[in-house]
Protein backbone atom coordinates (compact mmCIF):
# COMPACT_ATOMS: atom_id res chain seq x y z
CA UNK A 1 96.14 83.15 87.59
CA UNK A 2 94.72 84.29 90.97
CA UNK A 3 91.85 86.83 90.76
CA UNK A 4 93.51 88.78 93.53
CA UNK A 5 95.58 89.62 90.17
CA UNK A 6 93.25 89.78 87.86
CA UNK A 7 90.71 92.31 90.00
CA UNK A 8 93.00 94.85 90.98
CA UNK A 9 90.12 97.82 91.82
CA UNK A 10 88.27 95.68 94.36
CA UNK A 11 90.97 97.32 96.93
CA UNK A 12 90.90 99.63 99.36
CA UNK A 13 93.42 102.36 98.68
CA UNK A 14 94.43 105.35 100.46
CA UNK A 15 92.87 108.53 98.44
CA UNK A 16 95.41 110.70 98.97
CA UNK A 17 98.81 110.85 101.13
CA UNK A 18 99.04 111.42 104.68
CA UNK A 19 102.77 111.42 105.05
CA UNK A 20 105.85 110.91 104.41
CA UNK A 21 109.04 108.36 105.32
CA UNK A 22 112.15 110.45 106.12
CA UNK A 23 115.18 108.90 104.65
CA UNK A 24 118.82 109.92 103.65
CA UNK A 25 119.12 108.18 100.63
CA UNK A 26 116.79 108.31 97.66
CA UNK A 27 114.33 105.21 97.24
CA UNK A 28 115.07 103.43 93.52
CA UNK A 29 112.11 100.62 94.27
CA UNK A 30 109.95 99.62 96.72
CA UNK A 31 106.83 96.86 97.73
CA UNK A 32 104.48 96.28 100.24
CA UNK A 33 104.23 93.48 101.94
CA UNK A 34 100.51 91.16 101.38
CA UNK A 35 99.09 92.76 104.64
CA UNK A 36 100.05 96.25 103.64
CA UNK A 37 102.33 96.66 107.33
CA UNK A 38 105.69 96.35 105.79
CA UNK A 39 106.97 98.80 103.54
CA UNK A 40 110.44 97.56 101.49
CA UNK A 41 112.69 100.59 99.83
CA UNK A 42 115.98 100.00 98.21
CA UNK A 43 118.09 102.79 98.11
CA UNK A 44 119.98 104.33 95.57
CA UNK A 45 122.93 103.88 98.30
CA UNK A 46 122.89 99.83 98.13
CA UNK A 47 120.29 99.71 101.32
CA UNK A 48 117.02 98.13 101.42
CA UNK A 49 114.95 99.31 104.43
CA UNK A 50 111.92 97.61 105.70
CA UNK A 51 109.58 100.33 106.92
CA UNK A 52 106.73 99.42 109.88
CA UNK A 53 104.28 101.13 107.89
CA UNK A 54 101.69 101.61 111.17
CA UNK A 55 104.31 102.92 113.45
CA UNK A 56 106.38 104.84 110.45
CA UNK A 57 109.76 103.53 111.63
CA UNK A 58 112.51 101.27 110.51
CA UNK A 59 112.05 97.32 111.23
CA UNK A 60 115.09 96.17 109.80
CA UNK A 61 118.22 97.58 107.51
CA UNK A 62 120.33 95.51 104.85
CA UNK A 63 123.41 96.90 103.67
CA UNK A 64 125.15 96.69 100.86
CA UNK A 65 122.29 94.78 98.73
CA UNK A 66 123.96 95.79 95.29
């Protein structure tokens, strides 16, 4: 098992929320990517949205992932 896993509070995370990703559709799920850039949200309408977390736009849009 990878310690990465196993020593999950030797991270760096955000202490509380600077903003928000404006979307139509509601987000069911979503993961960041190992480097913490990418941000992937599937939608409760079948999308999943890939979100350039540093720039807070849309990379890329798959439709109909059902």
């Amino acid at each position: 098992m990878s310690l990465e896993l196993l020593d999950s509070f030797n991270h760096s995370y955000p202490e509380e929320n600077d903003g928000t990703l404006e979307s139509s559709s509601q987000a069911l799920t979503c993961q960041f990517n190992r480097r913490g850039t990418l941000l992937a949200v599937g939608c409760n309408d079948g999308r999943v949205v890939i979100w350039d977390f540093l720039t807070r736009s849309v990379a890329k849009t798959y439709s109909n992932h059902v």
